[in-house]
Protein backbone atom coordinates (compact mmCIF):
# COMPACT_ATOMS: atom_id res chain seq x y z
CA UNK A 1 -49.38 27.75 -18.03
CA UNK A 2 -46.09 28.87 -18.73
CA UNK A 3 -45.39 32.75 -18.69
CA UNK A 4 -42.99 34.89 -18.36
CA UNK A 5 -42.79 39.01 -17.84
CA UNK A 6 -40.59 41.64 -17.05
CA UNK A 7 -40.41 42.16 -13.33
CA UNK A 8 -41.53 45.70 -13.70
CA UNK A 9 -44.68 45.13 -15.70
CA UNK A 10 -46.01 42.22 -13.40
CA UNK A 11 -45.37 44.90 -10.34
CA UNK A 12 -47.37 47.79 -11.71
CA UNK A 13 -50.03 45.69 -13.45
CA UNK A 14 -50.46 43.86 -10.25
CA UNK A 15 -50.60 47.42 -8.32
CA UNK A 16 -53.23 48.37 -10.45
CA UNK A 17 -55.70 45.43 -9.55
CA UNK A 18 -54.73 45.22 -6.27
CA UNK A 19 -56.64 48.67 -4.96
CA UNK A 20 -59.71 46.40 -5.85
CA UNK A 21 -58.75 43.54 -3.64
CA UNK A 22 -61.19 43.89 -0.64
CA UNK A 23 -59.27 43.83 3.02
CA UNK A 24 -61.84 41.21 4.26
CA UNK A 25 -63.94 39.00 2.58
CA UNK A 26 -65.70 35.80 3.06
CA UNK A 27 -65.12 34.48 0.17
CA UNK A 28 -61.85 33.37 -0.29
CA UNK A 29 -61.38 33.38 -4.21
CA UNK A 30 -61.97 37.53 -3.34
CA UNK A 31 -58.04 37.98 -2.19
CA UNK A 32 -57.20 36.55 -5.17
CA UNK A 33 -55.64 37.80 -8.31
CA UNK A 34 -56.31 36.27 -11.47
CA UNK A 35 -53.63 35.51 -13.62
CA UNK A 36 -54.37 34.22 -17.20
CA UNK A 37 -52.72 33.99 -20.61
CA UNK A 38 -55.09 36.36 -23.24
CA UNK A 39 -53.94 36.34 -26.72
CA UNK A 40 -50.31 36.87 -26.19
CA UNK A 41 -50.81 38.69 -23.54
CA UNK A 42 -50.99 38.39 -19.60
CA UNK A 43 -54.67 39.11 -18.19
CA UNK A 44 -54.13 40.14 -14.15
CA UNK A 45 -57.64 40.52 -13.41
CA UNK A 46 -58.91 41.58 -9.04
CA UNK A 47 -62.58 42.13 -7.87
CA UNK A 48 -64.21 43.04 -4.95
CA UNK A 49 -67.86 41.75 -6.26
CA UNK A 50 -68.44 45.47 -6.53
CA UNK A 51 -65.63 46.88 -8.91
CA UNK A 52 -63.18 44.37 -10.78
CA UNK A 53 -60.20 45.66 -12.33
CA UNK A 54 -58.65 44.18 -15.42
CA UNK A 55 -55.29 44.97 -16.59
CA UNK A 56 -53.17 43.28 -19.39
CA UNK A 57 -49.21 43.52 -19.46
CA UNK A 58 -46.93 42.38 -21.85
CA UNK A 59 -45.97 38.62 -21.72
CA UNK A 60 -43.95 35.84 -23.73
CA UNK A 61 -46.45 33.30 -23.63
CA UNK A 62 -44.96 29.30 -24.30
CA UNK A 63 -48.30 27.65 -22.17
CA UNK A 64 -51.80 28.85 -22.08
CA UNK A 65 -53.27 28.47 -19.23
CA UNK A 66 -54.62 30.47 -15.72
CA UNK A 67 -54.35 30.22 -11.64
CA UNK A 68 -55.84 32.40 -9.02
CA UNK A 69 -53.21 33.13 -5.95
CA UNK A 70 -53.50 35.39 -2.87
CA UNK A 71 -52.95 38.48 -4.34
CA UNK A 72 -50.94 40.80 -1.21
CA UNK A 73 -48.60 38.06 -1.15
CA UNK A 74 -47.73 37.60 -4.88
CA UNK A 75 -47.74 41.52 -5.07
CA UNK A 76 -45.60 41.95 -1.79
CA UNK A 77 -42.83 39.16 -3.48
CA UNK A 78 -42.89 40.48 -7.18
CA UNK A 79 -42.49 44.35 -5.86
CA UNK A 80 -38.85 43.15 -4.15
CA UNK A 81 -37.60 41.33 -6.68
CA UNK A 82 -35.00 42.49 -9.12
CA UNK A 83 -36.31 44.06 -12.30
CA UNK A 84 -35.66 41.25 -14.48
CA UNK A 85 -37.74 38.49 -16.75
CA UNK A 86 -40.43 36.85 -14.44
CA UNK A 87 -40.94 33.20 -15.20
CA UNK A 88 -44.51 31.93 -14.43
CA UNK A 89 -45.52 28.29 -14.18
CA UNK A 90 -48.23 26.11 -13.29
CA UNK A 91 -47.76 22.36 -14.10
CA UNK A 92 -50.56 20.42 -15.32
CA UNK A 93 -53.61 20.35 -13.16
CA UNK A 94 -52.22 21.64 -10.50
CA UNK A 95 -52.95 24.61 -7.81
CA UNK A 96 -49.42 26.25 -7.61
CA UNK A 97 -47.82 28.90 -9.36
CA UNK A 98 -43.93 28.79 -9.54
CA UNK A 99 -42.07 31.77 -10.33
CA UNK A 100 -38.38 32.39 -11.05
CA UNK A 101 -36.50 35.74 -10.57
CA UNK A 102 -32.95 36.04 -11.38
CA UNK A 103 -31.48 33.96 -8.25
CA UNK A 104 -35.05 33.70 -6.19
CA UNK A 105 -37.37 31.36 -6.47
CA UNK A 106 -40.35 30.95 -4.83
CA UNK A 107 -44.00 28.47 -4.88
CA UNK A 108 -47.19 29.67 -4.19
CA UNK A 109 -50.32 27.75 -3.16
CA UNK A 110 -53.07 28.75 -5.62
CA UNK A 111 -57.01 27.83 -6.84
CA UNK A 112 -58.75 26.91 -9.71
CA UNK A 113 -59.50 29.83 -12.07
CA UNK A 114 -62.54 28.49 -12.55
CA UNK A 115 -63.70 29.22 -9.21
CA UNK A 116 -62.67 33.15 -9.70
CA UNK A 117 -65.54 35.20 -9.07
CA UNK A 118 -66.43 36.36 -13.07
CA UNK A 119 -66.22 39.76 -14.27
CA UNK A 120 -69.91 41.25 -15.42
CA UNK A 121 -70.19 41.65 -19.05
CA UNK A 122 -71.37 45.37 -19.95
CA UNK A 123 -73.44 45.78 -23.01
CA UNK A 124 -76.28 46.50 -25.03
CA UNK A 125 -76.63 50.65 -23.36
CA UNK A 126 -75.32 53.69 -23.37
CA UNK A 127 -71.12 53.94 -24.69
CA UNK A 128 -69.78 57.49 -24.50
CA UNK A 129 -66.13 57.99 -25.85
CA UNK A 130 -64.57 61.16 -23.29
CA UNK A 131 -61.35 62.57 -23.04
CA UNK A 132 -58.72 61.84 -20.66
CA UNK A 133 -57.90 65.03 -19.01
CA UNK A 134 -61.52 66.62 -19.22
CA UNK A 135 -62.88 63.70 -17.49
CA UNK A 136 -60.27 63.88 -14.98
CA UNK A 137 -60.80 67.40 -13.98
CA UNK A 138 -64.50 66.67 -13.47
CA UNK A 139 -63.69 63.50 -11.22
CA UNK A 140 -61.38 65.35 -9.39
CA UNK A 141 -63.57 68.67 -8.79
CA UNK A 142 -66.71 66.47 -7.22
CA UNK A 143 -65.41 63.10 -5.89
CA UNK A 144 -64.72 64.98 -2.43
CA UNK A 145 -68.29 65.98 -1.89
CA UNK A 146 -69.44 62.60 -1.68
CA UNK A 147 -70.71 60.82 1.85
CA UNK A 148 -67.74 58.11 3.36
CA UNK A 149 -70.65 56.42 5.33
CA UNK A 150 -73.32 54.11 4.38
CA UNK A 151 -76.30 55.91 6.10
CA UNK A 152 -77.39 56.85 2.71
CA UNK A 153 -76.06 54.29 0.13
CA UNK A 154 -76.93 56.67 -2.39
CA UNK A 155 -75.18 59.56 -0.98
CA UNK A 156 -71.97 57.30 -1.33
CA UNK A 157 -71.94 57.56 -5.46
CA UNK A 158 -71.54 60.08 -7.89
CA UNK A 159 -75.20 60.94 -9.93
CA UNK A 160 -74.22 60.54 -13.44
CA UNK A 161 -76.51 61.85 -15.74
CA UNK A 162 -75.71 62.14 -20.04
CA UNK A 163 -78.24 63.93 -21.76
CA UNK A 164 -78.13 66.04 -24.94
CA UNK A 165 -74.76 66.79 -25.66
CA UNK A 166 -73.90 67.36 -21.55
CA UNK A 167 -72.22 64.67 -19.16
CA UNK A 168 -72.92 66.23 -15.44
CA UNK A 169 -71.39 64.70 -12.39
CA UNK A 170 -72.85 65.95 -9.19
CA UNK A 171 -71.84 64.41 -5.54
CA UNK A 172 -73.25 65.68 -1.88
CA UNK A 173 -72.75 64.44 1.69
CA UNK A 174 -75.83 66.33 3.32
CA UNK A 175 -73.35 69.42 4.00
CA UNK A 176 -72.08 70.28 0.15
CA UNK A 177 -72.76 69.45 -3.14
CA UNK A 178 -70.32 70.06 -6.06
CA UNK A 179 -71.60 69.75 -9.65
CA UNK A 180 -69.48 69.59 -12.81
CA UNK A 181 -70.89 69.60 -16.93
CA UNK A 182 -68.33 67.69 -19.21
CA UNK A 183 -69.70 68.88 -22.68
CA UNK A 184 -70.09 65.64 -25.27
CA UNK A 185 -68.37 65.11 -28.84
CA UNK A 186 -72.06 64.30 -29.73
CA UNK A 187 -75.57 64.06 -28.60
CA UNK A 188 -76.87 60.90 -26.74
CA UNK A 189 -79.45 59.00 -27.85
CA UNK A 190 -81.32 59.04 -24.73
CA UNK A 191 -80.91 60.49 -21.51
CA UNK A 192 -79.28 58.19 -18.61
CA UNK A 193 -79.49 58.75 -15.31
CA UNK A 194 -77.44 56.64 -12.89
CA UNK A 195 -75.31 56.52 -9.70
CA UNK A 196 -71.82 55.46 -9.78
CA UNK A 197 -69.73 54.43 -6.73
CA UNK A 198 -67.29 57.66 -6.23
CA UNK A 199 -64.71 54.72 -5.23
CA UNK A 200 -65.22 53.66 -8.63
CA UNK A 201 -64.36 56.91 -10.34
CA UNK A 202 -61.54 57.62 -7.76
CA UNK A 203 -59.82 54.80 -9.52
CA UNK A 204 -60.53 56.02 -12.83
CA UNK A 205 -59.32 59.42 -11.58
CA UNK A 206 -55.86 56.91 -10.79
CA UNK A 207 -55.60 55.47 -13.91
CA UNK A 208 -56.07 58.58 -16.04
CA UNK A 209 -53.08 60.08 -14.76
CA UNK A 210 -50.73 59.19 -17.95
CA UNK A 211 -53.19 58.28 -20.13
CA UNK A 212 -54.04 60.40 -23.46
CA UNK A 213 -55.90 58.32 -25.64
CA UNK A 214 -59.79 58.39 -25.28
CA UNK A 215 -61.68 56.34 -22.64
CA UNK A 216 -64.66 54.46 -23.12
CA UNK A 217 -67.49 54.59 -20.85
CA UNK A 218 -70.33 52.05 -20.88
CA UNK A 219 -73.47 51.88 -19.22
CA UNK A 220 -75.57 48.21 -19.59
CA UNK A 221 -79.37 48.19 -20.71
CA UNK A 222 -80.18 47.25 -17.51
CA UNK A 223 -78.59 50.30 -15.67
CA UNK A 224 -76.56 47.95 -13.32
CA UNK A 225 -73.23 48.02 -14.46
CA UNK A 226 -70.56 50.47 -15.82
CA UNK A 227 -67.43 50.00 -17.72
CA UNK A 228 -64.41 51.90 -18.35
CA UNK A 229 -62.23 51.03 -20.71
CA UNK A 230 -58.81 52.30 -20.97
CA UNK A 231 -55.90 51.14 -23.37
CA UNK A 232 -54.80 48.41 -20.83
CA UNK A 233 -56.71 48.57 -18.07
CA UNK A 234 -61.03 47.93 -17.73
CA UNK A 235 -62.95 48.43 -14.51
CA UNK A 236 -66.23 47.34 -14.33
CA UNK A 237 -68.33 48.55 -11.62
CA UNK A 238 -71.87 47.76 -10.24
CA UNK A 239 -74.08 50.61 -10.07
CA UNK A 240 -75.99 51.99 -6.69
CA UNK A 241 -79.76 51.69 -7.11
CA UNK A 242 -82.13 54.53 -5.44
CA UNK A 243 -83.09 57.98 -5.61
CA UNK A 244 -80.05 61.02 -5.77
CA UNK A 245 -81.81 64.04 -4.53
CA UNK A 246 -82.83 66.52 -6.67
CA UNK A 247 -79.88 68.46 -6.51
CA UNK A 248 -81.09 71.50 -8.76
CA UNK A 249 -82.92 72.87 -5.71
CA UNK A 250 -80.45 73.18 -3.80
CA UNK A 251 -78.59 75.37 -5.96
CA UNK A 252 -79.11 78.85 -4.99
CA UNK A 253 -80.41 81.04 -7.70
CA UNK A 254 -79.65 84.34 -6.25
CA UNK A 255 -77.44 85.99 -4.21
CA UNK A 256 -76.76 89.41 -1.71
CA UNK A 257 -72.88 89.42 -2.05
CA UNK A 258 -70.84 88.55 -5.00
CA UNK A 259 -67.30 88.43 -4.55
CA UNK A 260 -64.37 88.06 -6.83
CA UNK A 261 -61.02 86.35 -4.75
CA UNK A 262 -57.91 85.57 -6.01
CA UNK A 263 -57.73 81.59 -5.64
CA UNK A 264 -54.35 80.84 -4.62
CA UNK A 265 -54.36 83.72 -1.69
CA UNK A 266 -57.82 82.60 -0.44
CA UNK A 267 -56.96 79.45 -0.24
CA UNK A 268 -53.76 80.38 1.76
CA UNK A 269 -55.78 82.44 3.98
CA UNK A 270 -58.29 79.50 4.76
CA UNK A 271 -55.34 77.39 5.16
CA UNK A 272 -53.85 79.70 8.12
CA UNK A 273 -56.79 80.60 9.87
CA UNK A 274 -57.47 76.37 9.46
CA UNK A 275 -54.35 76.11 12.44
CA UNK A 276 -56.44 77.67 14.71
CA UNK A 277 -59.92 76.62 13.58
CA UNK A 278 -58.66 72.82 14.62
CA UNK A 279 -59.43 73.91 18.41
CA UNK A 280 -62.66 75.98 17.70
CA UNK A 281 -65.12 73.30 15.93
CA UNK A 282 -63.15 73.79 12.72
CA UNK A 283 -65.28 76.96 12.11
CA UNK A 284 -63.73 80.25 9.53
CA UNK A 285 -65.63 82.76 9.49
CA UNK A 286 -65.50 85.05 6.37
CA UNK A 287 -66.90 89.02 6.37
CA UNK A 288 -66.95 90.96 3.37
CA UNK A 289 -67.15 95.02 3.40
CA UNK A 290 -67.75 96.62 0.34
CA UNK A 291 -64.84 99.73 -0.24
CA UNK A 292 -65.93 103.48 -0.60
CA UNK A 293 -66.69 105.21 -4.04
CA UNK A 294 -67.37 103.41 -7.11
CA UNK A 295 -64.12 101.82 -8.43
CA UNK A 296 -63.22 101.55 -4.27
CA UNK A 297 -61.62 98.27 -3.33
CA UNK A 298 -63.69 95.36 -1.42
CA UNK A 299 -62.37 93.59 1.51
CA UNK A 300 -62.58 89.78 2.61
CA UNK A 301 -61.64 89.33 6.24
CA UNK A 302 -61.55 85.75 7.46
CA UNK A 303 -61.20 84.82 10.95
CA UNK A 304 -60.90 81.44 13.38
CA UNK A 305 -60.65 81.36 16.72
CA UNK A 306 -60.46 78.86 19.53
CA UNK A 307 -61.50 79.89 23.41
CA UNK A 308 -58.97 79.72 25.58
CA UNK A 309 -55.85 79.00 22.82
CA UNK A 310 -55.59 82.33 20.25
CA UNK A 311 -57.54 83.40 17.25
CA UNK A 312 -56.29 84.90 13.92
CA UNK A 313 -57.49 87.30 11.31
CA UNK A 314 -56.10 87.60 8.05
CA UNK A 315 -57.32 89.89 5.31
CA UNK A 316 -57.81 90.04 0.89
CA UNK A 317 -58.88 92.47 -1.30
CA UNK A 318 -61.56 91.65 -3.51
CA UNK A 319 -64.16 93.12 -6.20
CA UNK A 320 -67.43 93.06 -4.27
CA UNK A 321 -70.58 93.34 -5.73
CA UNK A 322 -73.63 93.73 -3.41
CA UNK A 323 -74.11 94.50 0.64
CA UNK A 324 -71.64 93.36 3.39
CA UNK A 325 -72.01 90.12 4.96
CA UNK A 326 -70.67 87.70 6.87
CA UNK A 327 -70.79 83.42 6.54
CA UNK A 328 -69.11 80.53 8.54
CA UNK A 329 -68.02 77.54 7.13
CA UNK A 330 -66.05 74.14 7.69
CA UNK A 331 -62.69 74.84 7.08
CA UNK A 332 -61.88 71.46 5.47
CA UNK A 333 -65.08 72.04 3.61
CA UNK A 334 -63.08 75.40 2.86
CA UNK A 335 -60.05 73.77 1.63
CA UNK A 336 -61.52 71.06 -0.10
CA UNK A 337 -63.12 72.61 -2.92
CA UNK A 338 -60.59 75.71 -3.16
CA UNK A 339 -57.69 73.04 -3.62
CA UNK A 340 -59.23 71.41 -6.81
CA UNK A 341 -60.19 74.22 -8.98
CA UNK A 342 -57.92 75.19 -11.41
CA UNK A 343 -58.82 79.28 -12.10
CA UNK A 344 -56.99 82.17 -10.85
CA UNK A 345 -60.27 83.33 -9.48
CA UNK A 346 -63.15 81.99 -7.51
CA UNK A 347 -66.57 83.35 -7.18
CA UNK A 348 -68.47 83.38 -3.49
CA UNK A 349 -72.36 84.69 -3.47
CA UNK A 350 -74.12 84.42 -0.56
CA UNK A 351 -77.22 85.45 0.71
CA UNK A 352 -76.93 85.56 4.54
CA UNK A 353 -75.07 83.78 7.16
CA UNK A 354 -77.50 80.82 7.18
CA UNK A 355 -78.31 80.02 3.83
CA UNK A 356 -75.89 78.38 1.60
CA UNK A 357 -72.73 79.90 0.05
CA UNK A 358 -72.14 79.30 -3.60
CA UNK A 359 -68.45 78.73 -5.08
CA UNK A 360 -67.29 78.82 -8.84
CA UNK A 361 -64.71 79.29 -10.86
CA UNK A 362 -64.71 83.08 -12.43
CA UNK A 363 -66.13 82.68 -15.85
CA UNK A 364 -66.32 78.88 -15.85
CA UNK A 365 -70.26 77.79 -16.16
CA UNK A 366 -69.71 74.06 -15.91
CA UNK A 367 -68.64 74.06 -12.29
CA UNK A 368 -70.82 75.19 -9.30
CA UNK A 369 -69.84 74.25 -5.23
CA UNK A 370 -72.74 74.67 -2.63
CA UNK A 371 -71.52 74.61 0.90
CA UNK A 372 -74.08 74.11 4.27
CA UNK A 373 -73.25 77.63 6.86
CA UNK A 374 -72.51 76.37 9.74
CA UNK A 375 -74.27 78.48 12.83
CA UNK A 376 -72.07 80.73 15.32
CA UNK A 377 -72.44 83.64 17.57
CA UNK A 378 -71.17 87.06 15.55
């Protein structure tokens, strides 16, 4: 193989596989990166056994040919070097990659590509063409919600389900569940239900940022793999098998107290009574009073306090419809979902202070928020 690159397209191709490297493994081909020639191009190409990311950079190519080397210390020596033309080597049939920088030069011990774990083919299902941005958005408004343990694998992934003309992503943790529709360019043929690793779409949610050209999502026949393909970059993903709860339930379909909040100031208000929540279980507690008269104005108190260090009580006007009440809730939780939508105004409805509160964005149907109470003396 002989190669060669600019120094700043080997660095940020090789930062975009590496987030798939795993930190342990015990199998050793796994902190690898690939590196192979791919019609005039150069194919960088990391995996995890779970989620493999592919990414191709531009590249004179004089030799085809391919190497696996350990991939933190190819990325850790390319990143330093000048940005200049990268020259790549591997002579004959052997297991080390030369490279050439300006004035540095350096040898690194590799292994046959042929041992490289190999990247599942996706084919044969379900391909949905969705744009960049609106994708994004719904990534980025449920990812959050889902579980960082494996207790319940399932829990860990994002339900995925196309049917009609309607993509919905919908994540929970046991405490919250946050459910987004991404409408379709067309209808699907039939409806696919599967669970995606949120890590997964996190790194989709990554990529996205710059892109504007459509992405292509995949799903095999056999509902075990997913694809996404961007311009220069695929990840390929294996899919969690089980049962996501039936989410739908959980979704409360009525409500005592409706109220209306500006976002930005509610979120500032959770983020100050937050400080002192830290030292009181993490608990705000939120009160709503209707105003006087018809047209009178609503008010949103919310509160945090910690025994023996302070407490704090800040206060909104808002357009209540319904009775007063009065909720607790994590203020992460709080914070969480307030800091990814994208409205000037937020609906809350609850019921009473121990059955779920609802969030959503004011006259946005395709985003809903549940979030658990949790229990404290009023």
């Amino acid at each position: 193989m002989k190669v060669s690159s600019l120094q700043e397209n080997l660095a940020r191709g090789l930062a975009t596989v590496g987030r798939a490297v795993p930190v342990r493994s015990t199998l050793p081909q796994a902190s690898h990166v690939l590196l192979e020639t791919d019609a005039g191009r150069l194919k960088l190409v990391a995996t995890d056994l779970t989620i493999a990311v592919t990414c191709w950079i531009g590249a004179t190519v004089e030799e085809e040919g391919a190497i696996t080397v350990p991939a933190r210390l190819l990325t850790d020596f390319v990143a330093s070097l000048p940005n200049e033309k990268i020259d790549l080597s591997v002579s004959g049939r052997a297991k080390q990659l030369h490279l050439k920088c300006a004035r540095n030069e350096a040898t690194i011990a590799g292994m046959d590509a042929a041992d490289f774990p190999p990247v599942p083919s996706v084919a044969e299902g379900l391909t949905l063409s969705l744009a960049p941005g609106i994708l994004r958005r719904a990534i980025t408004q449920v990812q959050f919600a889902a579980a960082t343990d494996d207790t319940r694998p399932v829990l860990t992934g994002i339900h995925t389900l196309a049917e009609g003309n309607v993509l919905t992503l919908a994540a929970a943790d046991g405490f919250r569940l946050a459910v987004h529709h991404l409408p379709l360019d067309q209808d699907v043929a039939e409806k696919v239900e599967v669970i995606i690793p949120a890590r997964a779409l996190r790194e989709i949610e990554r990529l996205l940022g710059e892109d504007d050209e459509p992405i292509e999502m995949a799903i095999n026949a056999a509902r075990s793999q997913v694809l996404f393909r961007l311009k220069t970059v695929e990840v390929v993903a294996t899919l969690i098998q089980g049962t996501f709860p039936n989410y739908s339930q959980l979704i409360p379909q009525s409500y005592a107290s409706r109220a209306e909040i500006d976002m930005k100031q509610f979120l500032q208000e959770t983020r100050i009574a937050a400080i002192f929540a830290r030292d009181g279980a993490g608990i705000v507690r939120l009160q709503m009073e209707p105003g006087e008269g018809e047209k009178a104005v609503g008010k949103l108190t919310i509160s945090a306090r910690a025994e023996e260090i302070g407490d704090h009580r800040g206060d909104m006007d808002v357009k209540l419809e319904g009775e007063a009440s009065k909720i607790a809730f994590n203020s992460r939780y709080l914070q969480d979902v307030l800091s990814v939508l994208e409205s000037q105004q937020v609906v809350l409805e609850t019921t009473n202070p121990s059955s779920p509160g609802v969030i959503r964005p004011l006259g946005d149907e395709r985003y809903v928020h549940v979030v658990m109470p949790m229990f404290v003396q009023w």
